[in-house]
C-alpha atoms as a PDB file:
ATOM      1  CA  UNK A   1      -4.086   5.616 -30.684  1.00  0.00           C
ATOM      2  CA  UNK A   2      -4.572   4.534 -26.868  1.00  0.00           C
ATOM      3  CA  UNK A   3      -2.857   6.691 -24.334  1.00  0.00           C
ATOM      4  CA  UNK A   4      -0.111   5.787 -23.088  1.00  0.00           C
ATOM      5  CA  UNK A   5      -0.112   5.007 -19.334  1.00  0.00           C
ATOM      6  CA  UNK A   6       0.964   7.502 -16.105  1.00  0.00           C
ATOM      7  CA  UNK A   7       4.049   7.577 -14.932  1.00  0.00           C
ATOM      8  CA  UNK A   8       5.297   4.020 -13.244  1.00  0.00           C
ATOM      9  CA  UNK A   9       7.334   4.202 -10.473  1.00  0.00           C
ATOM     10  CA  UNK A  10      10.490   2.419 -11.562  1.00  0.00           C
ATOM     11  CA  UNK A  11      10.482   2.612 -15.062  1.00  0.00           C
ATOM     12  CA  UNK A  12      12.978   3.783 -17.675  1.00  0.00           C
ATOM     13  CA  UNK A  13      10.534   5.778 -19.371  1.00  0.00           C
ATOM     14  CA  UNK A  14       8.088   8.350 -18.677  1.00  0.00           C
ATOM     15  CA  UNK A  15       5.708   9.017 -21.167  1.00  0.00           C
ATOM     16  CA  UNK A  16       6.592  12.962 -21.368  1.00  0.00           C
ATOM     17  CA  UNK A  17      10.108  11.596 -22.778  1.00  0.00           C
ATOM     18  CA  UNK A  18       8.491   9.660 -25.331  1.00  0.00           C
ATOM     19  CA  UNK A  19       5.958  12.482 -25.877  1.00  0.00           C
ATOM     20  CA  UNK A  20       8.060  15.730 -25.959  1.00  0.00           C
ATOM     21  CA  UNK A  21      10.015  14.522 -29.075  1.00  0.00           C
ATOM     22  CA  UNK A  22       7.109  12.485 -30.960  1.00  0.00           C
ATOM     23  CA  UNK A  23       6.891  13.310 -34.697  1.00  0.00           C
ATOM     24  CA  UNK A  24       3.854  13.146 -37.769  1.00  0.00           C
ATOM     25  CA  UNK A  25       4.172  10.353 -39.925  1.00  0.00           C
ATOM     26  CA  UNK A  26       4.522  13.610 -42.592  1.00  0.00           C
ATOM     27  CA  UNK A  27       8.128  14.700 -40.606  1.00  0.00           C
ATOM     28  CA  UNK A  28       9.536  11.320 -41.399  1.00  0.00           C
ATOM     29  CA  UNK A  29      13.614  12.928 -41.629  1.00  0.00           C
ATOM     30  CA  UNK A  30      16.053  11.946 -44.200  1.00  0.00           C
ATOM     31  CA  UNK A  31      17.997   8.665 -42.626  1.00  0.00           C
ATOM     32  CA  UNK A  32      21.541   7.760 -42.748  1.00  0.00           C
ATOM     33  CA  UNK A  33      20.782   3.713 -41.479  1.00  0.00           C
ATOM     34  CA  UNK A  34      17.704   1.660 -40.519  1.00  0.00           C
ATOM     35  CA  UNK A  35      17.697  -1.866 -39.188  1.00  0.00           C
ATOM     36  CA  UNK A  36      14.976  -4.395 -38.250  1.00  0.00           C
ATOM     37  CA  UNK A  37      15.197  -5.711 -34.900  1.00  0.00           C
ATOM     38  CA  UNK A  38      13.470  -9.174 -33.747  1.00  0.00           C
ATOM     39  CA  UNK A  39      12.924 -10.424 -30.520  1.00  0.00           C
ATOM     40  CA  UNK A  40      11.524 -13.652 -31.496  1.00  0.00           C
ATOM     41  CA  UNK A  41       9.251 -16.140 -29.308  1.00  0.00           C
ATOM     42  CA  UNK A  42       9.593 -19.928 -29.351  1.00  0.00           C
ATOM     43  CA  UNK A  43       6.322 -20.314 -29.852  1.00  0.00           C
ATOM     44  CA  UNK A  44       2.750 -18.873 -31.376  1.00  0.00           C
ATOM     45  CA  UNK A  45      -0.057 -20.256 -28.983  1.00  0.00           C
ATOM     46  CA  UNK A  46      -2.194 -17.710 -27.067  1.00  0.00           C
ATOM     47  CA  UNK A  47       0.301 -18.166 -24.192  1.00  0.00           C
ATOM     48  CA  UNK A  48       2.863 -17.250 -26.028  1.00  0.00           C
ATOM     49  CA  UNK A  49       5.140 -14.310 -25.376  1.00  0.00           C
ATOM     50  CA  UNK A  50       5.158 -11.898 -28.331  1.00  0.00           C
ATOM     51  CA  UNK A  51       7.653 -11.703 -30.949  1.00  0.00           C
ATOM     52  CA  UNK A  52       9.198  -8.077 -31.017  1.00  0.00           C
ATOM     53  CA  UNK A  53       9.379  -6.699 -34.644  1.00  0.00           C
ATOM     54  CA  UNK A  54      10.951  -3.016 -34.775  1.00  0.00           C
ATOM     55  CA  UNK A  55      12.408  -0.980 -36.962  1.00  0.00           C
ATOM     56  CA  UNK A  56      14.293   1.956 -35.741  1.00  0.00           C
ATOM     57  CA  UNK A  57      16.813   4.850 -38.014  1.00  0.00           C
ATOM     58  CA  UNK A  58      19.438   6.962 -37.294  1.00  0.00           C
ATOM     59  CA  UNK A  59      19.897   9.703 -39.222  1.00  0.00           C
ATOM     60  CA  UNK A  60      23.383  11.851 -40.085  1.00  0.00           C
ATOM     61  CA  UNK A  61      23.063  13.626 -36.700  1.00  0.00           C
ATOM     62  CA  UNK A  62      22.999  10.835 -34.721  1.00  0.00           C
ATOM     63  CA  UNK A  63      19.159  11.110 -33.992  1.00  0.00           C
ATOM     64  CA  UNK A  64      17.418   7.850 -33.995  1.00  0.00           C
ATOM     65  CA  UNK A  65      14.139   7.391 -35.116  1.00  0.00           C
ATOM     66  CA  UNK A  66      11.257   4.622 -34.346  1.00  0.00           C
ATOM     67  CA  UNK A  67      10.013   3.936 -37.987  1.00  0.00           C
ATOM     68  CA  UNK A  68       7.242   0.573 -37.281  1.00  0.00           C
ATOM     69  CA  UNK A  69       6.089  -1.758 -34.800  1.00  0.00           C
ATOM     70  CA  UNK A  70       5.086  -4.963 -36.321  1.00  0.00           C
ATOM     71  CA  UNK A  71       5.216  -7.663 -33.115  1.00  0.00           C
ATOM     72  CA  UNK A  72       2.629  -9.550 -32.061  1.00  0.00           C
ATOM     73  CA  UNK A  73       2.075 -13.480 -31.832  1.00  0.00           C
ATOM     74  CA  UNK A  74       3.633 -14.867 -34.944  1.00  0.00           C
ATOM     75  CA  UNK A  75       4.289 -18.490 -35.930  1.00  0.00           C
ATOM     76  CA  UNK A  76       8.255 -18.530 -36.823  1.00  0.00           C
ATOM     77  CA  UNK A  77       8.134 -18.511 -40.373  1.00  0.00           C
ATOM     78  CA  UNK A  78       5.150 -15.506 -40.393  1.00  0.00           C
ATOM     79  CA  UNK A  79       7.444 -13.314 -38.441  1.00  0.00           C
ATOM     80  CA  UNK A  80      10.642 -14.196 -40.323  1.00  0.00           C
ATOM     81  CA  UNK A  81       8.613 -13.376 -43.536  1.00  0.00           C
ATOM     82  CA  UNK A  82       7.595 -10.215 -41.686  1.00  0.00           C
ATOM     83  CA  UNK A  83      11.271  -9.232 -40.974  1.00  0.00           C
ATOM     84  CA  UNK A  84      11.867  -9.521 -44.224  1.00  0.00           C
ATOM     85  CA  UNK A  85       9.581  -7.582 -45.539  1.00  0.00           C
ATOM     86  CA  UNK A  86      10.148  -4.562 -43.654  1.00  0.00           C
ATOM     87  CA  UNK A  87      13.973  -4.954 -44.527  1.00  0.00           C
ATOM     88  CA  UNK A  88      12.929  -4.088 -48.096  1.00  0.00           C
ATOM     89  CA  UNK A  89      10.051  -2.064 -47.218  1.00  0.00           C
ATOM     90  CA  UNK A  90      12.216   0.168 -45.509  1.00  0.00           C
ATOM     91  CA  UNK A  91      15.562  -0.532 -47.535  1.00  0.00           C
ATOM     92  CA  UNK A  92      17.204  -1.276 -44.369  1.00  0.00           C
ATOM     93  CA  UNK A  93      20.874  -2.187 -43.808  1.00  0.00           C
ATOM     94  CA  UNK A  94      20.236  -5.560 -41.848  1.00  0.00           C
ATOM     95  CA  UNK A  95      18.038  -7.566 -39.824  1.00  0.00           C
ATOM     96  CA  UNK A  96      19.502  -7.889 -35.986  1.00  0.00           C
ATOM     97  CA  UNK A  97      17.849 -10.570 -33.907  1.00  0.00           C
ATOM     98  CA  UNK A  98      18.534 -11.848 -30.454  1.00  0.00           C
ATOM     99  CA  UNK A  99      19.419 -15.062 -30.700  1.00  0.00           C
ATOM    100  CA  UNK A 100      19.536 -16.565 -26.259  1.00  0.00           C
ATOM    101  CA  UNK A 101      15.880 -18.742 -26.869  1.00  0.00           C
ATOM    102  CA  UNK A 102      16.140 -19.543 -30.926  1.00  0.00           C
ATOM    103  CA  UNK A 103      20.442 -19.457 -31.152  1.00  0.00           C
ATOM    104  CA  UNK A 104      20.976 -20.423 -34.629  1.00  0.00           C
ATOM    105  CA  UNK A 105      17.530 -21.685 -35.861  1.00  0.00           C
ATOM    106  CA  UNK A 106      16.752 -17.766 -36.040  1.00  0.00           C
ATOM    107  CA  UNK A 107      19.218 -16.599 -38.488  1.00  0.00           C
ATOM    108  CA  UNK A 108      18.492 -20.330 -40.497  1.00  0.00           C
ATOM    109  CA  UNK A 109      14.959 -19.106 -40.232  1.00  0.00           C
ATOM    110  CA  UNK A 110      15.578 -16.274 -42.152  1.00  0.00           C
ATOM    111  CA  UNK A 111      18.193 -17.567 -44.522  1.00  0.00           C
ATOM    112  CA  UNK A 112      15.318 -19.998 -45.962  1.00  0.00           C
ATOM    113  CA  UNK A 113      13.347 -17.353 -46.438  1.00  0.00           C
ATOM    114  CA  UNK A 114      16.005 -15.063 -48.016  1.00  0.00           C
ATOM    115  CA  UNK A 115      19.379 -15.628 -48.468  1.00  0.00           C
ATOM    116  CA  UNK A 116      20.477 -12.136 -49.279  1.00  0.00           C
ATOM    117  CA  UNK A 117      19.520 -10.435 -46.506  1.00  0.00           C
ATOM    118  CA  UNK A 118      22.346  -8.555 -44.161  1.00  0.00           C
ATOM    119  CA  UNK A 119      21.830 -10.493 -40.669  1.00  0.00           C
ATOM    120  CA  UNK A 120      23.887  -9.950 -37.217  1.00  0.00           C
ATOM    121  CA  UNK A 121      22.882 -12.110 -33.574  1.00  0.00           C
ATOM    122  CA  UNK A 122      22.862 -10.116 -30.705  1.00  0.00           C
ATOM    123  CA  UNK A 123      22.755 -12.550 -27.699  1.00  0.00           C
ATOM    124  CA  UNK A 124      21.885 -11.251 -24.026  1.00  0.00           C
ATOM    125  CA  UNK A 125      23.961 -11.716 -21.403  1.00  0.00           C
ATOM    126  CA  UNK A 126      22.578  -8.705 -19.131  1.00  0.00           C
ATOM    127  CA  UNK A 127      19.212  -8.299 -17.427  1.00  0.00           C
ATOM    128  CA  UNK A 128      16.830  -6.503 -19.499  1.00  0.00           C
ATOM    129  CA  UNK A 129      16.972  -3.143 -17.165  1.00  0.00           C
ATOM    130  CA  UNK A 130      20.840  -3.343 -17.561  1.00  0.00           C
ATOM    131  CA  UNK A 131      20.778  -3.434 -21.162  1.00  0.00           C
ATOM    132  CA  UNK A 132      18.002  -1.000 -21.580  1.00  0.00           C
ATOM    133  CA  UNK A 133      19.203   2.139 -19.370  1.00  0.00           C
ATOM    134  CA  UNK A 134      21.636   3.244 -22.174  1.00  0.00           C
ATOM    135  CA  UNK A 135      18.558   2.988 -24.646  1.00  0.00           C
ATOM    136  CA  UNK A 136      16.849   5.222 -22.039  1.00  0.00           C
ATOM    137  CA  UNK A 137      19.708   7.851 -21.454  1.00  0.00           C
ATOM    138  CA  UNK A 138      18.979   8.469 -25.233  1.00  0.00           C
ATOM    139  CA  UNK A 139      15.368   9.309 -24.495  1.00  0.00           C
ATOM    140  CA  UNK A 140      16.561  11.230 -21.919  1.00  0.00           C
ATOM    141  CA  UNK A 141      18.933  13.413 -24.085  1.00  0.00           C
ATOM    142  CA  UNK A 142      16.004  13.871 -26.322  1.00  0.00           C
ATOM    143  CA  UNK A 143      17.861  11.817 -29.202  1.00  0.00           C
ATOM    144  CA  UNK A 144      15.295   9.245 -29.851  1.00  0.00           C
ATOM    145  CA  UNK A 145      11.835  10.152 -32.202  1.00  0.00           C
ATOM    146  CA  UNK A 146       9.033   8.336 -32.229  1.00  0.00           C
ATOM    147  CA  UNK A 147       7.276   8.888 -35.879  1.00  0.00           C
ATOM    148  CA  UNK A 148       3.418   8.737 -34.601  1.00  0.00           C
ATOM    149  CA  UNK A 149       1.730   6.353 -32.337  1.00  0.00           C
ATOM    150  CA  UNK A 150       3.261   2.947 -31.101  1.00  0.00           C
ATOM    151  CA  UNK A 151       0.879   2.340 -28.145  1.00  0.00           C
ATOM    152  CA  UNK A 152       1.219  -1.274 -27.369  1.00  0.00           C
ATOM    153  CA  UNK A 153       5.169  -0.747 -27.417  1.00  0.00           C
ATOM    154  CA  UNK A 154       4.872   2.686 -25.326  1.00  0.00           C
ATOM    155  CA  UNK A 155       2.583   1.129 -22.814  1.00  0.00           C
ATOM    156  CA  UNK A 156       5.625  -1.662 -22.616  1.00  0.00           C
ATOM    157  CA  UNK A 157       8.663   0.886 -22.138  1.00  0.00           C
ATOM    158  CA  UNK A 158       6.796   2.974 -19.705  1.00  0.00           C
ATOM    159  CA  UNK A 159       5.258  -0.253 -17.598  1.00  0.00           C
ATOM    160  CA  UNK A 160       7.923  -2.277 -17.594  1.00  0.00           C
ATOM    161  CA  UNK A 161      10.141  -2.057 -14.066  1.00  0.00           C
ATOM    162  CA  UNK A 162      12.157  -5.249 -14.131  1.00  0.00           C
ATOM    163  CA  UNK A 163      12.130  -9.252 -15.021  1.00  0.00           C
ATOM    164  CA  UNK A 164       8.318  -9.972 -14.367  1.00  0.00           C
ATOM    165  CA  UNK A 165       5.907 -11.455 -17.030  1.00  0.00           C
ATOM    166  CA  UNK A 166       4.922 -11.227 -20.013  1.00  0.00           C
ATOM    167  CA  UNK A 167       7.870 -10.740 -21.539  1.00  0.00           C
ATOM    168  CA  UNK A 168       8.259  -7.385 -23.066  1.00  0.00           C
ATOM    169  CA  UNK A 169       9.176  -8.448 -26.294  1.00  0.00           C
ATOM    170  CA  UNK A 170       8.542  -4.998 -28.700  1.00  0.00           C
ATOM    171  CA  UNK A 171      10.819  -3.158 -26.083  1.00  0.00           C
ATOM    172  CA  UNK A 172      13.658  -5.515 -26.226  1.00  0.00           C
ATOM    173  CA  UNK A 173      13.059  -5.630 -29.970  1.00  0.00           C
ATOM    174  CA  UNK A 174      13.369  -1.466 -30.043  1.00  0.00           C
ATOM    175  CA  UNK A 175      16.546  -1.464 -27.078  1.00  0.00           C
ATOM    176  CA  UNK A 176      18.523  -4.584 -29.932  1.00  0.00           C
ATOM    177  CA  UNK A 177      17.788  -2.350 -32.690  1.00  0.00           C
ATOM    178  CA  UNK A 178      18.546   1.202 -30.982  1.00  0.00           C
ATOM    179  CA  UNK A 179      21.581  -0.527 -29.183  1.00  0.00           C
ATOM    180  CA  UNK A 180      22.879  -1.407 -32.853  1.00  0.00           C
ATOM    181  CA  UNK A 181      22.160   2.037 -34.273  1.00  0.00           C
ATOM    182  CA  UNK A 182      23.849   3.677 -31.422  1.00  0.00           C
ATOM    183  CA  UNK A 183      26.806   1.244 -30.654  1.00  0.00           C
ATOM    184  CA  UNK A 184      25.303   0.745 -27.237  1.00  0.00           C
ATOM    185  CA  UNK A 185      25.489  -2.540 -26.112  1.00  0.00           C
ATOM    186  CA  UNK A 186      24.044  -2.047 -22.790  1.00  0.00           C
ATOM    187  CA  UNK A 187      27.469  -1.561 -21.409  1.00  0.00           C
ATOM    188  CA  UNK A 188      27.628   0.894 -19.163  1.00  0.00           C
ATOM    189  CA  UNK A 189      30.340   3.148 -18.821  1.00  0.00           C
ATOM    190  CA  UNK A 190      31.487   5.315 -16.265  1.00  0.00           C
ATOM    191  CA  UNK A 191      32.857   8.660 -16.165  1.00  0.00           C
ATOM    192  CA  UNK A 192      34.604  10.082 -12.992  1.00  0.00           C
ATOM    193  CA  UNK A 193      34.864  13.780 -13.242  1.00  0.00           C
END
């Protein structure tokens, strides 16, 4: 485990929120849904943007829960394989992958690999800070668990102030996947009181 960097003036996150609710690996809770979420990258080269593989779970009290990181630089059909996988590993309801750079080669991707597995497309039509504020109201509310260390992801959400490069793939990965859990799609809604 690396630390996770100091606080970064405008960023969603602040370490402390990611921090102050962090469980053991041993406090894993009893979960009601888990999906995979993918963020997938064109291509593998050293250049290459990441592919985001996440899996996230929500459990009966509508607590969410950050289960794995598996991104890094994966040829297509390594992280499809991957996906798939931790679907099973984690007997999760469905793969959800965004779908704006791969459209429908990513869900044929994984429908080669394995035809049985529950998929959905999410496709992004907001900025990245858009759709990740609601993602970051949940931190806020102290809703969203992070079981252990995810450093490389946590350096991401906590560094990450707006459409510069590199890409950061393993948050949008964990904002798809908590935006399914939650019903959040990065809409924002406004109350007047």
């Amino acid at each position: 485990y690396a630390e996770i960097v100091d606080d970064v003036e405008g960023a969603l996150w602040r370490p402390s929120m990611i921090d102050e609710t962090r469980l053991s690996k041993d406090e894993e809770p009893e979960l009601s849904q888990i999906i995979v979420a993918v963020d997938p990258a064109v291509t593998s080269h050293e250049g290459s943007d990441e592919t985001g593989i996440v899996v996230v779970g929500k459990d009966s009290n509508n607590k969410f829960y950050v289960l794995e990181d598996l991104s890094g630089r994966h040829s297509a059909d390594k992280w499809g394989r991957m996906a798939i996988r931790a679907y099973y590993q984690w007997e999760a309801d469905r793969i959800v992958a965004e779908v704006n750079n791969g459209g429908d080669l990513v869900e044929r991707l994984i429908r080669t690999i394995d035809t049985n597995v529950p998929y959905r497309s999410v496709r992004a039509s907001r900025g990245k800070m858009m759709r990740a504020e609601p993602i970051a109201a949940l931190y806020e509310q102290k809703r969203v668990h992070h079981i252990g260390y995810f450093a490389e992801l946590e350096n991401q959400m906590c560094t990450y102030v707006g459409d510069t490069k590199p890409s950061p793939d393993r948050l949008d990965a964990l904002v798809w996947g908590l935006a399914e859990l939650s019903k959040s799609r990065g809409d924002v809604a406004w109350r007047v009181s």
